[in-house]
PDB file of N, CA and C in Angstrom:
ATOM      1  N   UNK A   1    -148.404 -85.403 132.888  1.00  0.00           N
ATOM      2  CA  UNK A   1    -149.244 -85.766 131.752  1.00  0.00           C
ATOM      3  C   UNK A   1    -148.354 -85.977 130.519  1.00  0.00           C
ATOM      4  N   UNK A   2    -148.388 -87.198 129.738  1.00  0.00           N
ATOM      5  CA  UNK A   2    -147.410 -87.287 128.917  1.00  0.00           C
ATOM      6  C   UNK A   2    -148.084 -86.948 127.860  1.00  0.00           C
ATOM      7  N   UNK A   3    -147.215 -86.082 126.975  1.00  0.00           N
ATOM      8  CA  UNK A   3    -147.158 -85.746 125.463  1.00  0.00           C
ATOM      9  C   UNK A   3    -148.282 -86.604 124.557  1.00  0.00           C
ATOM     10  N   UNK A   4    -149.057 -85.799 123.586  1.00  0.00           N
ATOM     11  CA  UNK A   4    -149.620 -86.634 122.482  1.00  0.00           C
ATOM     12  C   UNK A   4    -148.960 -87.064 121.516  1.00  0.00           C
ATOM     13  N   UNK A   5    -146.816 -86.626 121.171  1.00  0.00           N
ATOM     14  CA  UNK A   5    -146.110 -87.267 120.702  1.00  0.00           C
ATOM     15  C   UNK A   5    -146.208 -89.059 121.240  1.00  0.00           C
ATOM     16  N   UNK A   6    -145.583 -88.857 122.368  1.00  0.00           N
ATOM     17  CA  UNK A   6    -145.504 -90.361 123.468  1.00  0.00           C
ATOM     18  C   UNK A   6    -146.721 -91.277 123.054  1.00  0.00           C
ATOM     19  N   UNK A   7    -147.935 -90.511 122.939  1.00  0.00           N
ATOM     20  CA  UNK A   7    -148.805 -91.659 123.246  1.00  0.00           C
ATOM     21  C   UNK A   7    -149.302 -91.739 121.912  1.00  0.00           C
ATOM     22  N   UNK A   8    -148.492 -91.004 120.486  1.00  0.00           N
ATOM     23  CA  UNK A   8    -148.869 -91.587 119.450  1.00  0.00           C
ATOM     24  C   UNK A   8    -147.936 -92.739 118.731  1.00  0.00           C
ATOM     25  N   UNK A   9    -147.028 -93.015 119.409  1.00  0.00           N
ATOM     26  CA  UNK A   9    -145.845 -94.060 119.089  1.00  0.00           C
ATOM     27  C   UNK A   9    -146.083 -95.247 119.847  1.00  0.00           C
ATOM     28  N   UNK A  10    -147.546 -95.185 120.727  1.00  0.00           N
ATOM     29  CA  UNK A  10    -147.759 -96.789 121.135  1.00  0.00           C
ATOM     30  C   UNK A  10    -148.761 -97.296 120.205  1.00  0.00           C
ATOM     31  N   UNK A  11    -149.794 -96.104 119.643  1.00  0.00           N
ATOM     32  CA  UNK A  11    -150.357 -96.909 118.624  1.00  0.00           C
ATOM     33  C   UNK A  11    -149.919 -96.994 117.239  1.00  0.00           C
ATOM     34  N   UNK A  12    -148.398 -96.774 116.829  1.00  0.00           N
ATOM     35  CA  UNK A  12    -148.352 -96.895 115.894  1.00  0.00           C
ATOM     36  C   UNK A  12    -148.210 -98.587 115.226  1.00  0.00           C
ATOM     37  N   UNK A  13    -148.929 -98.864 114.097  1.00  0.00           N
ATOM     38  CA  UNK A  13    -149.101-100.691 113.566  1.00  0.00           C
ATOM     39  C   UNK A  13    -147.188-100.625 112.860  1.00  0.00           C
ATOM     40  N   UNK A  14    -147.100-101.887 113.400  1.00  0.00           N
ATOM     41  CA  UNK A  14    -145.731-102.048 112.528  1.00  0.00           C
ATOM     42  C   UNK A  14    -146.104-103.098 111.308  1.00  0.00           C
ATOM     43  N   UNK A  15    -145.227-102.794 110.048  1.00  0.00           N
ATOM     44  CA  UNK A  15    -145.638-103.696 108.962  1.00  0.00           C
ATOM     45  C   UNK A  15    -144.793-105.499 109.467  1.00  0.00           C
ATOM     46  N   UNK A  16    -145.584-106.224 108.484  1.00  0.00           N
ATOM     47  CA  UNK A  16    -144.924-107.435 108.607  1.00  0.00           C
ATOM     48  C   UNK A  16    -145.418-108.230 110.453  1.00  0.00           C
ATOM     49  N   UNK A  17    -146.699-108.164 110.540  1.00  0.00           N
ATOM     50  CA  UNK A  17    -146.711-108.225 111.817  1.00  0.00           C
ATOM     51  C   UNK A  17    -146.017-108.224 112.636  1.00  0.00           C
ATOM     52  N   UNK A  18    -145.333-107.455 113.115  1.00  0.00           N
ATOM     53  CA  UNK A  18    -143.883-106.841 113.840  1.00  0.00           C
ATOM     54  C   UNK A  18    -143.030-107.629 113.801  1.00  0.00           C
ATOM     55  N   UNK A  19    -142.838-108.618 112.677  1.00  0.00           N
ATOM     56  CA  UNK A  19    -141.837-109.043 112.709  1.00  0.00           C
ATOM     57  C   UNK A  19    -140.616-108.817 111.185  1.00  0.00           C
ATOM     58  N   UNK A  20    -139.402-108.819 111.793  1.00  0.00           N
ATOM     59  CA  UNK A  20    -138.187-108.726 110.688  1.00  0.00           C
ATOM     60  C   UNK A  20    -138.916-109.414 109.138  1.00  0.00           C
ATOM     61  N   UNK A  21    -138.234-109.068 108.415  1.00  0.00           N
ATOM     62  CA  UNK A  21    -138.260-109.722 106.651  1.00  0.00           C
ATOM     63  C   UNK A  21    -138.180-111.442 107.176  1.00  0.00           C
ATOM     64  N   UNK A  22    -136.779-111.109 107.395  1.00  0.00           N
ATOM     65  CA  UNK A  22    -136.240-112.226 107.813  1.00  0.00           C
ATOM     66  C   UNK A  22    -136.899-113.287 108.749  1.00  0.00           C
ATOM     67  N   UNK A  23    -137.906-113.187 109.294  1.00  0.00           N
ATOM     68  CA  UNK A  23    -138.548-114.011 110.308  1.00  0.00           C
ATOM     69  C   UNK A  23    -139.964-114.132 110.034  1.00  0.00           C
ATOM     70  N   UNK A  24    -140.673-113.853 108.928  1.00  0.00           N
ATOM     71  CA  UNK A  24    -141.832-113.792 108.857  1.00  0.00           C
ATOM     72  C   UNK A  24    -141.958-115.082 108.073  1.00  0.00           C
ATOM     73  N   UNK A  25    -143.021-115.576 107.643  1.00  0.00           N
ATOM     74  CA  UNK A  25    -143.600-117.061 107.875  1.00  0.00           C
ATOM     75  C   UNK A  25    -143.448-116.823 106.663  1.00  0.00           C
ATOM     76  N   UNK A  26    -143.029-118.475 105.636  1.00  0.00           N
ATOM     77  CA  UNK A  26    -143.271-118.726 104.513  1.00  0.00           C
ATOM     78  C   UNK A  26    -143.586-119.724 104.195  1.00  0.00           C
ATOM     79  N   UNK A  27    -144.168-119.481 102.690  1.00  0.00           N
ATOM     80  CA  UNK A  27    -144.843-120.836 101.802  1.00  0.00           C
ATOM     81  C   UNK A  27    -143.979-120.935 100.530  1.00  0.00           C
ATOM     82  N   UNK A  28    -144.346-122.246 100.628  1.00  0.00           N
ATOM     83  CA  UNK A  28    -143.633-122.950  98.591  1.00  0.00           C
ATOM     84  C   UNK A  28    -144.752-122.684  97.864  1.00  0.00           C
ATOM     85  N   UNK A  29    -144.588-121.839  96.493  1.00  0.00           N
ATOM     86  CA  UNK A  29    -145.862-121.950  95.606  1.00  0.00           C
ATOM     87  C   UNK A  29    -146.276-123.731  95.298  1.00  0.00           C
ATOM     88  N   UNK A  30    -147.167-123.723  95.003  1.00  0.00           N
ATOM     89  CA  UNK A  30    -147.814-125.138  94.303  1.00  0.00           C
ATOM     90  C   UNK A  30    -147.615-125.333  93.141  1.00  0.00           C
ATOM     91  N   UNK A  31    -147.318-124.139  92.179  1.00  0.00           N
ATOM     92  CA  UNK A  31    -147.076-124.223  90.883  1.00  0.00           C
ATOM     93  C   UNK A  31    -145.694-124.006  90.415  1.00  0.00           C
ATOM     94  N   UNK A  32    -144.673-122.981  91.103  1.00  0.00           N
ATOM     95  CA  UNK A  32    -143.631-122.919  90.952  1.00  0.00           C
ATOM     96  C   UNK A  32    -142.080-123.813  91.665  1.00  0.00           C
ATOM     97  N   UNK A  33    -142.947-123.878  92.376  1.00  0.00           N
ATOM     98  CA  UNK A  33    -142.159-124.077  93.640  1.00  0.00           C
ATOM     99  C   UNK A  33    -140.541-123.572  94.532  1.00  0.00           C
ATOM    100  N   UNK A  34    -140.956-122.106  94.206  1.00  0.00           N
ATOM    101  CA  UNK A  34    -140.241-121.460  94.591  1.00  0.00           C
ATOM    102  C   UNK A  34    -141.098-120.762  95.877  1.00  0.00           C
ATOM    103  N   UNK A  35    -140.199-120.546  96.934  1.00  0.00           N
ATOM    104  CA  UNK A  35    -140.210-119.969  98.148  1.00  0.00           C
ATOM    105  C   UNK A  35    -140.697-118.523  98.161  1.00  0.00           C
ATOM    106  N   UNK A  36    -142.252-117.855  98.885  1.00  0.00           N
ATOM    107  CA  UNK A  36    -142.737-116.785  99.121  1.00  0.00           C
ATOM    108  C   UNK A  36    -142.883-116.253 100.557  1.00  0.00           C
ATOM    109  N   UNK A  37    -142.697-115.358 100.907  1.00  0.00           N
ATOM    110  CA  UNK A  37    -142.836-114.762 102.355  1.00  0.00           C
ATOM    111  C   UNK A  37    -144.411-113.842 102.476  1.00  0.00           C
ATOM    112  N   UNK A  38    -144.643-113.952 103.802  1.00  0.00           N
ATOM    113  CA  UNK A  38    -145.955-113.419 104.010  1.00  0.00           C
ATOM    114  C   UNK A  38    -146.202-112.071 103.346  1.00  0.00           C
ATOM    115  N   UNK A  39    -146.944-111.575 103.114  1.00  0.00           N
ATOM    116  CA  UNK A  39    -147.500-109.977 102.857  1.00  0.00           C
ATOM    117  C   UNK A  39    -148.420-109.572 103.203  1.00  0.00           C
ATOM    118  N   UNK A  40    -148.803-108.328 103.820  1.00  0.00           N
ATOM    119  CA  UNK A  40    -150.062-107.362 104.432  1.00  0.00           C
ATOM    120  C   UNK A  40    -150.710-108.216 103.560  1.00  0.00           C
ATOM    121  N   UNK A  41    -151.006-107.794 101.960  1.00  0.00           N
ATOM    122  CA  UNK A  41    -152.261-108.139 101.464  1.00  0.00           C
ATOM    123  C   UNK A  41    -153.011-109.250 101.665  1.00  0.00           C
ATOM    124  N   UNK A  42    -152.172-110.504 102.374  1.00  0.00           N
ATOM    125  CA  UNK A  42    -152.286-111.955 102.537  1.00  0.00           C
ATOM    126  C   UNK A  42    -152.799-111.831 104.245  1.00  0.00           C
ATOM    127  N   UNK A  43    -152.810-111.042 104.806  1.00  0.00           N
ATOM    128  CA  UNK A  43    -152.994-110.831 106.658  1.00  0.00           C
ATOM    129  C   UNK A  43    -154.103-112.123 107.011  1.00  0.00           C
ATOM    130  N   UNK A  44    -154.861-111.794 106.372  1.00  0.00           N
ATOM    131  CA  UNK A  44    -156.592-112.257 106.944  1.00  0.00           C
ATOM    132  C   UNK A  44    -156.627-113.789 106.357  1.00  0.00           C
ATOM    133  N   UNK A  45    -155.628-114.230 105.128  1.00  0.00           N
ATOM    134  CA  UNK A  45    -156.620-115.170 103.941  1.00  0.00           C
ATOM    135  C   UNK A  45    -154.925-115.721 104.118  1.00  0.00           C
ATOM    136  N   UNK A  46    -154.011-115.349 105.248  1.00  0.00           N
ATOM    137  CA  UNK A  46    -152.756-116.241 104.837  1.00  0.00           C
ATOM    138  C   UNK A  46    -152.834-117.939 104.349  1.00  0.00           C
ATOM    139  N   UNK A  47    -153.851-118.667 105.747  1.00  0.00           N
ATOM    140  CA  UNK A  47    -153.845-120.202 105.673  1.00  0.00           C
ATOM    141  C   UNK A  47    -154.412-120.790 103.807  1.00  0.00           C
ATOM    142  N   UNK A  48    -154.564-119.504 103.684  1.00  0.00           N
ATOM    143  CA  UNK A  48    -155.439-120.502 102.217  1.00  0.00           C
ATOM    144  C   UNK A  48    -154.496-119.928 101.338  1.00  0.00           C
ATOM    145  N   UNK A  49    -153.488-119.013 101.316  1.00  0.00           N
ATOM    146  CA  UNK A  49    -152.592-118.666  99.972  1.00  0.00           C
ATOM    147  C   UNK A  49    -151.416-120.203  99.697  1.00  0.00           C
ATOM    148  N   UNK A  50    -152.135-120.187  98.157  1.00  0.00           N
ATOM    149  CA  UNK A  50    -151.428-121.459  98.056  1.00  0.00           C
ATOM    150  C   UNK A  50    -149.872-120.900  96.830  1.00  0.00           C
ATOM    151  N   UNK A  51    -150.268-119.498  96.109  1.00  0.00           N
ATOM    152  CA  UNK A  51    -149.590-119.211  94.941  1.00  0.00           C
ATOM    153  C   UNK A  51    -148.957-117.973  94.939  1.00  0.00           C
ATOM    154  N   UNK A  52    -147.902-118.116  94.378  1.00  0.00           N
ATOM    155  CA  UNK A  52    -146.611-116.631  94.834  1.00  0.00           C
ATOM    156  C   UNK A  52    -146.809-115.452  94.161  1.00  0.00           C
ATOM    157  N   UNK A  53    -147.729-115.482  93.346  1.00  0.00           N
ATOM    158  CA  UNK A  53    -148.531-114.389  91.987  1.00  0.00           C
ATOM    159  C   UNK A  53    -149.999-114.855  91.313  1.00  0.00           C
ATOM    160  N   UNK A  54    -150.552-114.028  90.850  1.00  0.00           N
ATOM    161  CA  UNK A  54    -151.528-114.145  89.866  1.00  0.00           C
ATOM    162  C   UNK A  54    -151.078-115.195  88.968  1.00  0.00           C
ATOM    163  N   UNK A  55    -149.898-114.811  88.119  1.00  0.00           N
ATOM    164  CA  UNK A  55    -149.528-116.070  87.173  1.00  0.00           C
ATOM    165  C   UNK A  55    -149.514-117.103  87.449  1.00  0.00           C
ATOM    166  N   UNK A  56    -149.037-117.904  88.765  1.00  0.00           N
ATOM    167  CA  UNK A  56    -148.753-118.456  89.341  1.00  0.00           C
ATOM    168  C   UNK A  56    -150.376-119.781  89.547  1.00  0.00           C
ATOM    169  N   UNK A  57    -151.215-118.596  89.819  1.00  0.00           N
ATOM    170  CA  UNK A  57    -152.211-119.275  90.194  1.00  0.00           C
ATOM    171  C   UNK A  57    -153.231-119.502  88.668  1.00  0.00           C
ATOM    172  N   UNK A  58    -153.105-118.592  87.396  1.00  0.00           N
ATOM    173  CA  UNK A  58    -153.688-118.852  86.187  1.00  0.00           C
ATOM    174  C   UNK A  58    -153.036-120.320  85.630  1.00  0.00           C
ATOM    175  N   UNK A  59    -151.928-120.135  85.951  1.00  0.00           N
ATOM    176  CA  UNK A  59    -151.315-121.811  85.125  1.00  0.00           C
ATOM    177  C   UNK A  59    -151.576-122.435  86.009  1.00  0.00           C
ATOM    178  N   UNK A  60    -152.235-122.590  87.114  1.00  0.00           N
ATOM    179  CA  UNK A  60    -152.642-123.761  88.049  1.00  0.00           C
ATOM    180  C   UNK A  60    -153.712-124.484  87.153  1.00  0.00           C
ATOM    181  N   UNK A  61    -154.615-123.105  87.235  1.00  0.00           N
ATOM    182  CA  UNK A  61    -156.114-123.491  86.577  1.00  0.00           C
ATOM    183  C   UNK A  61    -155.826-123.107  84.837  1.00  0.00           C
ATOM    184  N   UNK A  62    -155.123-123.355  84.208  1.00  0.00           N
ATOM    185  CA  UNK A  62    -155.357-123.271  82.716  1.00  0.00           C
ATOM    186  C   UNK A  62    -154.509-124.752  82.487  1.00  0.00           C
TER     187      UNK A  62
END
C-alpha cells in the first residue's frame, strides 16, 4: 500500500501549465508592442488577452 506522501505528489498542479518560463506561449501587446508570456490569471480567457497590463489596455481605449 503506498504512502499518502506518494500519492500526494501525483496530484500536485504545476504552475505555468507544466511548462518551463521559457516555453510557455506568447503574445505582442496591441498597444505596446512589446512581447508578454502567458500567466495563471490569463488560464481560461488566454485566446482573448490582447494587452500586457491594465495600462496597456486604458490607452487602447482613451
Amino acid at each position: 500500500m503506498p504512502s499518502r506522501r506518494a500519492e500526494a505528489k501525483t496530484d500536485v498542479k504545476t504552475f505555468g501549465g507544466g511548462k518551463k518560463p521559457s516555453e510557455r506561449d506568447s503574445k505582442i501587446c496591441a498597444t505596446c508592442a512589446k512581447p508578454f508570456s502567458w500567466r495563471k490569471k490569463w488560464e481560461r480567457d488566454w485566446a482573448n488577452v490582447r494587452y500586457c497590463s491594465d495600462r496597456c489596455r486604458a490607452a487602447a481605449k482613451g
